[in-house]
N, C-alpha and C. Protein backbone atom coordinates (compact mmCIF):
# COMPACT_ATOMS: atom_id res chain seq x y z
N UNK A 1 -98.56 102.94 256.06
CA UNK A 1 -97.13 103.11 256.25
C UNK A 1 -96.78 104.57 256.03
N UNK A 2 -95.42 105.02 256.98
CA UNK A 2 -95.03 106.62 256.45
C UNK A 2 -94.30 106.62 256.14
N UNK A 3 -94.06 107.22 255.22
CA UNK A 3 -92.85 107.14 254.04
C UNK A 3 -92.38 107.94 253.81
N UNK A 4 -92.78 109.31 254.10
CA UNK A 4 -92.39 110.21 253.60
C UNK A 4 -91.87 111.14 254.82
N UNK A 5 -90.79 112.03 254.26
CA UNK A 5 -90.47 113.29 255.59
C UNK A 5 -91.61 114.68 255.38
N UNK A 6 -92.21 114.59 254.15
CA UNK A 6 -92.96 115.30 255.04
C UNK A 6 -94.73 115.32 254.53
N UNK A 7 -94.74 114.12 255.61
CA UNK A 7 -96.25 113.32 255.36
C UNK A 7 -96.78 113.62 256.89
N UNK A 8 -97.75 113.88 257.61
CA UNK A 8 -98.34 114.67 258.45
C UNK A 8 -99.73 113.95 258.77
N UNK A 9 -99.38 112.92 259.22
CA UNK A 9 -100.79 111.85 259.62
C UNK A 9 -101.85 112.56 260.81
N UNK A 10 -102.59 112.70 260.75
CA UNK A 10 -103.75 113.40 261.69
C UNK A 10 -104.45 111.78 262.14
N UNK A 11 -104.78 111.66 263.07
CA UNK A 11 -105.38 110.97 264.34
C UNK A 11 -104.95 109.13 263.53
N UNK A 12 -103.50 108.77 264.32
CA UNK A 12 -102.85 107.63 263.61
C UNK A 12 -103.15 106.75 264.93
N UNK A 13 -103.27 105.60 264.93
CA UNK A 13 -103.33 104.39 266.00
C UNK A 13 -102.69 103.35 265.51
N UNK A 14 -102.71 102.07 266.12
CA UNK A 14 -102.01 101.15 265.81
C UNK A 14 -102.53 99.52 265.88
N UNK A 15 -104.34 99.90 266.94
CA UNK A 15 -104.81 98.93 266.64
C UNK A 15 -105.92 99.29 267.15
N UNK A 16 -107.02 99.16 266.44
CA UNK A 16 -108.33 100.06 266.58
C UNK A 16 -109.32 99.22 266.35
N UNK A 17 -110.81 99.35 267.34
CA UNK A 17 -111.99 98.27 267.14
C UNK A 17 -112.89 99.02 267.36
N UNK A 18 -113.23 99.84 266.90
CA UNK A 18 -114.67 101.21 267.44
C UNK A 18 -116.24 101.14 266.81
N UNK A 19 -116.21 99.72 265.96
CA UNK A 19 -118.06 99.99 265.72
C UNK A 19 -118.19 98.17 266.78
N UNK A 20 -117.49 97.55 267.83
CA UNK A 20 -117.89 96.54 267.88
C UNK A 20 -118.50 96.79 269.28
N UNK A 21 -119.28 95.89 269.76
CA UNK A 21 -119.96 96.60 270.92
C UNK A 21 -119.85 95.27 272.03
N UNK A 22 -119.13 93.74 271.47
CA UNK A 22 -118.28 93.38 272.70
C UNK A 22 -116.96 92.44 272.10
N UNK A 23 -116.25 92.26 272.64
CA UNK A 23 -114.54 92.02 272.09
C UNK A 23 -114.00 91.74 273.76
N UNK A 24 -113.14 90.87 273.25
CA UNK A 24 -112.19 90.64 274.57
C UNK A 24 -110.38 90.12 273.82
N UNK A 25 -109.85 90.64 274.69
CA UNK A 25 -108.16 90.23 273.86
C UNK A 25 -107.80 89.89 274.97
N UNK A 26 -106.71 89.29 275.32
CA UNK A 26 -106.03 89.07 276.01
C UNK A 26 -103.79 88.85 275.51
N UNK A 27 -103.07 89.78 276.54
CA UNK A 27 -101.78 89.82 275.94
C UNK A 27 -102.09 90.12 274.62
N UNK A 28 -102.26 91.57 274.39
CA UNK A 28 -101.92 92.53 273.14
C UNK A 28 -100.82 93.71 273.07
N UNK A 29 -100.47 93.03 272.12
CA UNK A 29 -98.99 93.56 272.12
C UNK A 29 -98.21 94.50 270.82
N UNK A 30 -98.32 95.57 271.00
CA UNK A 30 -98.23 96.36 269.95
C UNK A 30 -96.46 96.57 269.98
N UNK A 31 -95.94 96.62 269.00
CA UNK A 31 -94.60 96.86 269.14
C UNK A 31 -94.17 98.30 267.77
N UNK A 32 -93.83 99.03 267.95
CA UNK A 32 -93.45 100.24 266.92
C UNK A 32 -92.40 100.61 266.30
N UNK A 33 -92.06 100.38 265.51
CA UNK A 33 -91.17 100.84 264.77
C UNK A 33 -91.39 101.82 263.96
N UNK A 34 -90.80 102.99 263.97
CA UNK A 34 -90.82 104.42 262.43
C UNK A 34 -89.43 104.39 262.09
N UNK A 35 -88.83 103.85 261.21
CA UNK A 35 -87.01 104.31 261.04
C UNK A 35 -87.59 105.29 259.91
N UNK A 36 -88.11 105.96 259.66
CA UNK A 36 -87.93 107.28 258.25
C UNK A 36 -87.91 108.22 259.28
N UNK A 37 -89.48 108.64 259.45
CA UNK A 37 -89.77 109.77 259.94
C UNK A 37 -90.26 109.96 261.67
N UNK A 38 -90.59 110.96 262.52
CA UNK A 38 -91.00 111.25 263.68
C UNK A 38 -92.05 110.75 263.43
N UNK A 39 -92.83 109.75 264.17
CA UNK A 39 -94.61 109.54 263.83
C UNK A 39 -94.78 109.69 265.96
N UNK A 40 -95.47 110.40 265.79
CA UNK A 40 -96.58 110.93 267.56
C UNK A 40 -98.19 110.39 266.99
N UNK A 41 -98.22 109.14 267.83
CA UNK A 41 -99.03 108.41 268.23
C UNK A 41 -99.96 108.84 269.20
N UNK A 42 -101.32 108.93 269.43
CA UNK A 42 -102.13 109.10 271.05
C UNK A 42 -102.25 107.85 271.49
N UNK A 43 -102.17 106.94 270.81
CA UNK A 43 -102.86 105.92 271.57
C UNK A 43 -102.45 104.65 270.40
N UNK A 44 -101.79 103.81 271.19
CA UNK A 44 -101.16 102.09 270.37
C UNK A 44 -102.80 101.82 270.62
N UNK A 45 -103.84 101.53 271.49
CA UNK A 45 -105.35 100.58 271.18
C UNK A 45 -106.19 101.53 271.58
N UNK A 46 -106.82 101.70 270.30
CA UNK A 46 -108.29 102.66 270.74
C UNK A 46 -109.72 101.89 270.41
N UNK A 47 -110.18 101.86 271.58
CA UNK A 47 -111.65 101.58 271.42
C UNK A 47 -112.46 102.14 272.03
N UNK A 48 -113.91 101.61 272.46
CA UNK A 48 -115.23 102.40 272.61
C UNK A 48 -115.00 102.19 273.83
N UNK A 49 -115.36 103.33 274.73
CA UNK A 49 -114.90 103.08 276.52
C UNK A 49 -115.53 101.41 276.98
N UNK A 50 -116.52 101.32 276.43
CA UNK A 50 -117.19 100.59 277.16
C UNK A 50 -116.59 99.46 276.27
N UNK A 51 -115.81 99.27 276.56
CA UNK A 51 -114.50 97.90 275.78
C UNK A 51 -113.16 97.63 276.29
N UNK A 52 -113.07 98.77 276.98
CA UNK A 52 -111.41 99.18 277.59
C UNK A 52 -111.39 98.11 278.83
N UNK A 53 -111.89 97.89 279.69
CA UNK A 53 -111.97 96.36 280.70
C UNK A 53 -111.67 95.40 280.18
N UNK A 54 -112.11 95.11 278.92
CA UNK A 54 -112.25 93.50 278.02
C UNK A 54 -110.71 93.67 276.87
N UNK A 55 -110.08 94.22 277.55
CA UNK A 55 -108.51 94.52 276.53
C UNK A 55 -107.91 94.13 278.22
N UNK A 56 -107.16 92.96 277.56
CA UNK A 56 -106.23 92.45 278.81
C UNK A 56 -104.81 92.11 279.25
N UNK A 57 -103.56 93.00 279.51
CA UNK A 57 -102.87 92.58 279.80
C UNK A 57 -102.06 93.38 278.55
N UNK A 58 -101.94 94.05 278.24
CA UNK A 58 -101.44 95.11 277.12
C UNK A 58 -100.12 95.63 277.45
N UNK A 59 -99.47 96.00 276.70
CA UNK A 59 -97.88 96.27 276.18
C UNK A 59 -97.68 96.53 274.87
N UNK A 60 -97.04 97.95 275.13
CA UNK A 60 -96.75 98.72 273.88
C UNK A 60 -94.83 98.63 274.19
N UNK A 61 -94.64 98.75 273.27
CA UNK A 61 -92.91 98.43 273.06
C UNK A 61 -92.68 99.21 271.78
N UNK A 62 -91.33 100.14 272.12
CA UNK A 62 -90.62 101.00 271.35
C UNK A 62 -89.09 99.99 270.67
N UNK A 63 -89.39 99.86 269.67
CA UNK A 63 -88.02 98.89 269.13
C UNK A 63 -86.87 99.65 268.65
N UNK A 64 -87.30 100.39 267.93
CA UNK A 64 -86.19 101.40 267.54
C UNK A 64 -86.63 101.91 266.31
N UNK A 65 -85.90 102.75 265.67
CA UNK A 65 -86.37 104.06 264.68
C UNK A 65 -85.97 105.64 264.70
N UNK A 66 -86.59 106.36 264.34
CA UNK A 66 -86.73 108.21 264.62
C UNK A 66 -86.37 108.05 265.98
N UNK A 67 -85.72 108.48 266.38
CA UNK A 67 -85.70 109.18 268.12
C UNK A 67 -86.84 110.07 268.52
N UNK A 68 -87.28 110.86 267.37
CA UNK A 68 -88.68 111.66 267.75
C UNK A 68 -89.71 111.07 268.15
N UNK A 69 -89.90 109.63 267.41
CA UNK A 69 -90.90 109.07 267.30
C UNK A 69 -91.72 108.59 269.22
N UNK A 70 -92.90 108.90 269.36
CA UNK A 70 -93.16 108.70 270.81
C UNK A 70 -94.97 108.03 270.57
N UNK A 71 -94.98 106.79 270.97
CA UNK A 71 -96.76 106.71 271.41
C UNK A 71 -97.03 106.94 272.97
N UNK A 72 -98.16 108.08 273.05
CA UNK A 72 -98.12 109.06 274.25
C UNK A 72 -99.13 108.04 274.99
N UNK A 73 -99.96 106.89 274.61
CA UNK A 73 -100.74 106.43 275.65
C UNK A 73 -100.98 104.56 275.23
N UNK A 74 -101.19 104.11 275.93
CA UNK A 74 -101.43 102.52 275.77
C UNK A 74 -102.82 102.31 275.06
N UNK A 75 -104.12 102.59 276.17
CA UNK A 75 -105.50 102.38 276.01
C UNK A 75 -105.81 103.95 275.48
N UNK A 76 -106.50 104.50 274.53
CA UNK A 76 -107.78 105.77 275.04
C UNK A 76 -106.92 107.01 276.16
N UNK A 77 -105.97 106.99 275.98
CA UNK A 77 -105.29 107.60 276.97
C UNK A 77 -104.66 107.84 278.31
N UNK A 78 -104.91 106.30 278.50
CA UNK A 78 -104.24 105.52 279.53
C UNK A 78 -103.49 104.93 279.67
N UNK A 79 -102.74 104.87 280.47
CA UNK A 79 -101.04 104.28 280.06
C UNK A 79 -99.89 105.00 280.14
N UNK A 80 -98.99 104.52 280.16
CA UNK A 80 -97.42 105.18 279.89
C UNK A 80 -97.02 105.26 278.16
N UNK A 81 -96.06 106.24 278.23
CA UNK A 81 -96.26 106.27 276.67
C UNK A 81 -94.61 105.67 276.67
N UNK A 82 -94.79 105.24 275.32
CA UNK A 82 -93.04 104.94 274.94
C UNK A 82 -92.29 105.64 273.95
N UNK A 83 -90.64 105.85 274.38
CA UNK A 83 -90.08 106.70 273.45
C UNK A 83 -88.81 105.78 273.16
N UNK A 84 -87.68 106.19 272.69
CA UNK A 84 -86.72 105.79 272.87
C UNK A 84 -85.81 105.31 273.93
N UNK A 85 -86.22 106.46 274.94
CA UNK A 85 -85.60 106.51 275.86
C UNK A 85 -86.32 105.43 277.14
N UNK A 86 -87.91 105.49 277.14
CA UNK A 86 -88.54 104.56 277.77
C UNK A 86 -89.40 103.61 276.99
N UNK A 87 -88.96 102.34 276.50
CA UNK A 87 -88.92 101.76 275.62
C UNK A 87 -90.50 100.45 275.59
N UNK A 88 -90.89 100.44 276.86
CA UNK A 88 -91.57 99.67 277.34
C UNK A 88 -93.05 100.27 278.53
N UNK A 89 -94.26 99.85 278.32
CA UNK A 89 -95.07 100.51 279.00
C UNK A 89 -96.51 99.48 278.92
N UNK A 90 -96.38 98.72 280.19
CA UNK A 90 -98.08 98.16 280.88
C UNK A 90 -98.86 98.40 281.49
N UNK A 91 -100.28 97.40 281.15
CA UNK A 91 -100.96 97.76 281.68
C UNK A 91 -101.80 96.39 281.86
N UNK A 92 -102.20 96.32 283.26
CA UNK A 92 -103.32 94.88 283.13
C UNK A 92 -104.77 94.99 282.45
């Protein structure tokens, strides 16, 4: 959790699986909220490339919070990112 205004998270995600070598999800759904501080996200699901096919049907959703606050990618850097202003972002 960030709690603080001036706490400075280096490489933050929101749902992460990187030593598994097979996984499948289906409708994963990350939703974000920061009401304290600005938190800049790369990526709501990071995993090992060779996993990114077997993640299915994904949606990241901006609820409300910081106005700064932005996650810049869905998958690994794929995707639309969400802010305030664009609140919603899929991917099959």
């Amino acid at each position: 959790m960030i709690n603080s205004k001036n706490v400075v998270v280096d490489h933050i995600w929101l749902w992460r699986a990187d030593h598994v070598k097979k996984h499948e999800a289906w409708g994963v759904g990350i939703y974000n909220y920061f009401p304290r501080v600005s938190a800049i996200v790369d990526n709501a699901i990071e995993t090992p490339l060779l996993l990114e096919n077997s993640i299915h049907h994904k949606i990241i959703f901006w609820l409300n919070g910081n106005p700064d606050s932005i996650v810049r990618s869905i998958i690994n850097g794929k995707g639309g990112p969400v802010t305030q202003s664009v609140r919603k972002a899929t991917m099959k």
